[in-house]
N, C-alpha and C. Protein backbone atom coordinates (compact mmCIF):
# COMPACT_ATOMS: atom_id res chain seq x y z
N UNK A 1 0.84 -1.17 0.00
CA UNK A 1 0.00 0.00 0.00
C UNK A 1 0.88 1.24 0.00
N UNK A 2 0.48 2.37 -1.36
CA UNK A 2 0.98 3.43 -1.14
C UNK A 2 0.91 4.32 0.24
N UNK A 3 1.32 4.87 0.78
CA UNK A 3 1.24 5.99 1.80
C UNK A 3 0.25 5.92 3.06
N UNK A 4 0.33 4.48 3.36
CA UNK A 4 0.27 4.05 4.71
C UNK A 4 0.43 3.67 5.18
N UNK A 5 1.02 3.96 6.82
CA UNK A 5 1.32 3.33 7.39
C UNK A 5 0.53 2.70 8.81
N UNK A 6 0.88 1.85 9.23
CA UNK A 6 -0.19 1.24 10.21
C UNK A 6 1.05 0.95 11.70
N UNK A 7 0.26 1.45 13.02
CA UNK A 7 0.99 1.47 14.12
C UNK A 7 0.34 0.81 14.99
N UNK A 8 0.86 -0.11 15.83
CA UNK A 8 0.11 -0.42 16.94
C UNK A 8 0.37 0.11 17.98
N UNK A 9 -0.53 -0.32 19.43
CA UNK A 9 0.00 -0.23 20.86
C UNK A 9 -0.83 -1.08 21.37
N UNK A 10 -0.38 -1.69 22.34
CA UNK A 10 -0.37 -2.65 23.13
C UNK A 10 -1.15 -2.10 24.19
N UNK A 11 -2.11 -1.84 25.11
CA UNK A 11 -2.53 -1.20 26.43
C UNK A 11 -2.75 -2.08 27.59
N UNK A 12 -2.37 -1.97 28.72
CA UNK A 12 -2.91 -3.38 29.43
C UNK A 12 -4.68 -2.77 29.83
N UNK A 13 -5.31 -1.97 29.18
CA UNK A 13 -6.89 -1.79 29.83
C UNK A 13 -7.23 -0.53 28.89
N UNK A 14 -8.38 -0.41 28.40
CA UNK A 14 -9.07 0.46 27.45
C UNK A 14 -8.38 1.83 27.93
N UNK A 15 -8.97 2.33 29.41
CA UNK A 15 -8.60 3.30 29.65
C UNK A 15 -7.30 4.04 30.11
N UNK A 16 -6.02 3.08 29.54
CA UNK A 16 -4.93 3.22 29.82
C UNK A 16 -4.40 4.48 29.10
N UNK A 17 -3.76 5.54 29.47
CA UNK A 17 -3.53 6.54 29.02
C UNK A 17 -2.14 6.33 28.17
N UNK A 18 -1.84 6.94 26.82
CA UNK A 18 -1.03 6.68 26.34
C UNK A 18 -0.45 7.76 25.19
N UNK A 19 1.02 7.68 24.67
CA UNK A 19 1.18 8.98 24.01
C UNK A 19 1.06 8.93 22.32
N UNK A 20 0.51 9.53 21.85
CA UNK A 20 0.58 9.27 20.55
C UNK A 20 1.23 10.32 19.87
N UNK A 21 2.15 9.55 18.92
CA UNK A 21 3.35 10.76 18.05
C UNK A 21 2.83 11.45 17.25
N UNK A 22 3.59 12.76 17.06
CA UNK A 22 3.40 13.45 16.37
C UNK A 22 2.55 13.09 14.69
N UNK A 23 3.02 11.94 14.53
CA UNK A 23 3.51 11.85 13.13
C UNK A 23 2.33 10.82 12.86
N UNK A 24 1.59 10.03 13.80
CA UNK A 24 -0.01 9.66 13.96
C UNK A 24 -0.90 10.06 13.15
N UNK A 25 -2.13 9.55 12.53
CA UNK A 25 -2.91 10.21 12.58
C UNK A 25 -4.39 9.37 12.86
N UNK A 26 -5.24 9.82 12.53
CA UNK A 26 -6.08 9.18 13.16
C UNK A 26 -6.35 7.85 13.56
N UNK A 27 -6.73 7.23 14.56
CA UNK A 27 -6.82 5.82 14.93
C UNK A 27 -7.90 5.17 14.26
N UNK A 28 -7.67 3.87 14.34
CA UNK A 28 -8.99 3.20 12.69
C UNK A 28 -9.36 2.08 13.56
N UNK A 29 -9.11 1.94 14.69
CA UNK A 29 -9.48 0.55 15.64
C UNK A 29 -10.88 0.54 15.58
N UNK A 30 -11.25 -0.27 14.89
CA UNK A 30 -12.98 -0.69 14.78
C UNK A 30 -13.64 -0.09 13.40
N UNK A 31 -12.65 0.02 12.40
CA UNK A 31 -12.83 0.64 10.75
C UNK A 31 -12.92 -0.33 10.51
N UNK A 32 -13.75 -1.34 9.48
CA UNK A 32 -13.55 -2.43 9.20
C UNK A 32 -12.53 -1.79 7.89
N UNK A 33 -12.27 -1.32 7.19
CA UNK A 33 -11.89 -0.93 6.30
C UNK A 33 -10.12 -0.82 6.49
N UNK A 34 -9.91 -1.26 7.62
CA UNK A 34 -8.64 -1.32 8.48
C UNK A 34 -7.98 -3.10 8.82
N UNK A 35 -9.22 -3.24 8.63
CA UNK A 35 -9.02 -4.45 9.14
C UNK A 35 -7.83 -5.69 8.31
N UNK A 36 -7.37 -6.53 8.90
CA UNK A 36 -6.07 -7.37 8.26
C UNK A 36 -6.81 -7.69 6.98
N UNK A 37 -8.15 -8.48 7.10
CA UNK A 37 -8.50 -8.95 5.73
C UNK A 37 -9.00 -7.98 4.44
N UNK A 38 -9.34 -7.06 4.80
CA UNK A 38 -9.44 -6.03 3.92
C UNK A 38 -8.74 -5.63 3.41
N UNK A 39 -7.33 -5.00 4.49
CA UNK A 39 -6.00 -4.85 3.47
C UNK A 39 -5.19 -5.62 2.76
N UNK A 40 -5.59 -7.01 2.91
CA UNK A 40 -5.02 -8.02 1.96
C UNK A 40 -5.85 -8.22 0.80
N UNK A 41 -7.03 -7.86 0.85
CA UNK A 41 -8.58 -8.26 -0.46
C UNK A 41 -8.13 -7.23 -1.20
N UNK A 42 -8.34 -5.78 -0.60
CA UNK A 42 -9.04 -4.72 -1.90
C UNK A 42 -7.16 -4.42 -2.43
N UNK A 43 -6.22 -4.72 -2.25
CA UNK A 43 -5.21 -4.47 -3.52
C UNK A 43 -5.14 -5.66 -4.54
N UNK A 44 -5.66 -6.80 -3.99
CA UNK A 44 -6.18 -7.77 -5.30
C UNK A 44 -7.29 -7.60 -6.07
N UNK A 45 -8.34 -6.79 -5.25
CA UNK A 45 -9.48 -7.06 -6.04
C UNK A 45 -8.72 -5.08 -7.03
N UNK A 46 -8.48 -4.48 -6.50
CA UNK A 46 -7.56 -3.67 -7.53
C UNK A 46 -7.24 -3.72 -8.71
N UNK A 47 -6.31 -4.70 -8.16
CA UNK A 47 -5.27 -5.08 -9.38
C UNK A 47 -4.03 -4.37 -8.87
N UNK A 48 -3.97 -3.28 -7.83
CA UNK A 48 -2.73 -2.30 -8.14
C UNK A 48 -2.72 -1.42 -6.47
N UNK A 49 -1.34 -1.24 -6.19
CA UNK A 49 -1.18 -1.31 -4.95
C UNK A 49 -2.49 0.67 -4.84
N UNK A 50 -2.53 0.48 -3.21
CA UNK A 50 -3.86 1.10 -3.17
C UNK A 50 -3.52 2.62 -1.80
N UNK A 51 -3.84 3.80 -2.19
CA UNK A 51 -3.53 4.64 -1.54
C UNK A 51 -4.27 4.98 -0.22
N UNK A 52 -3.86 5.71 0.91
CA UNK A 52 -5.32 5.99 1.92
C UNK A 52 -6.68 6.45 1.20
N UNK A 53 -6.66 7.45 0.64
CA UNK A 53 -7.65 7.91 -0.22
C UNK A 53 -8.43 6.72 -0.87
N UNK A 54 -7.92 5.50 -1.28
CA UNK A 54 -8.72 4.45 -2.12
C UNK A 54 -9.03 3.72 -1.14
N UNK A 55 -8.21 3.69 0.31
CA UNK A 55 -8.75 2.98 1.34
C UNK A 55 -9.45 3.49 1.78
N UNK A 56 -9.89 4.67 2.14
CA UNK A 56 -10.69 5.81 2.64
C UNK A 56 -12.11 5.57 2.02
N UNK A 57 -11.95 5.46 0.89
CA UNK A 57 -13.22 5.54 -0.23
C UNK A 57 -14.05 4.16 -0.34
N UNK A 58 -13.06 3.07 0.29
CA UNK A 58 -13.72 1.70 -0.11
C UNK A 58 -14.85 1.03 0.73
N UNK A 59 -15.95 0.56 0.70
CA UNK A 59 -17.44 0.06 1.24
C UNK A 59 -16.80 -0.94 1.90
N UNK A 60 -16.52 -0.97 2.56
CA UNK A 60 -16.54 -2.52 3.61
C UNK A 60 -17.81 -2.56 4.65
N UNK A 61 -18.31 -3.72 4.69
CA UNK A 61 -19.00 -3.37 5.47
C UNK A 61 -18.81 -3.83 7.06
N UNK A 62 -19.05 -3.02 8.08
CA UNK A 62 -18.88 -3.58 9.23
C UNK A 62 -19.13 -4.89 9.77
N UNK A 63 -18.71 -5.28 11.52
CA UNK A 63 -19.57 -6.45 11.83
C UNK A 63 -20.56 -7.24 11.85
């Protein structure tokens, strides 16, 4: 995937306070559109590696 990158963190409890870098941007925890199998489907169903904007734009549907 063009021009994304994906970060984790580890928390030991939801409300664990934590720092997020500068260089972050929004959190996608519960996007299905984020999700492992999605970002492995929609650059095949593509054809061609896939930007935030095309990830941004794509229908997944939730749980």
């Amino acid at each position: 995937m063009a021009d994304v990158s994906l970060a984790e963190v580890e928390l030991e409890h939801e409300e664990q306070a934590s720092e997020v870098p500068d260089w972050a941007g929004p959190g996608v925890s519960g996007d299905p559109r984020f999700r492992q199998s999605a970002l492995l489907r929609l650059p095949a169903q593509a054809g061609r590696p896939l930007t935030l904007p095309m990830i941004l734009a794509a229908d997944i549907p939730g749980p």
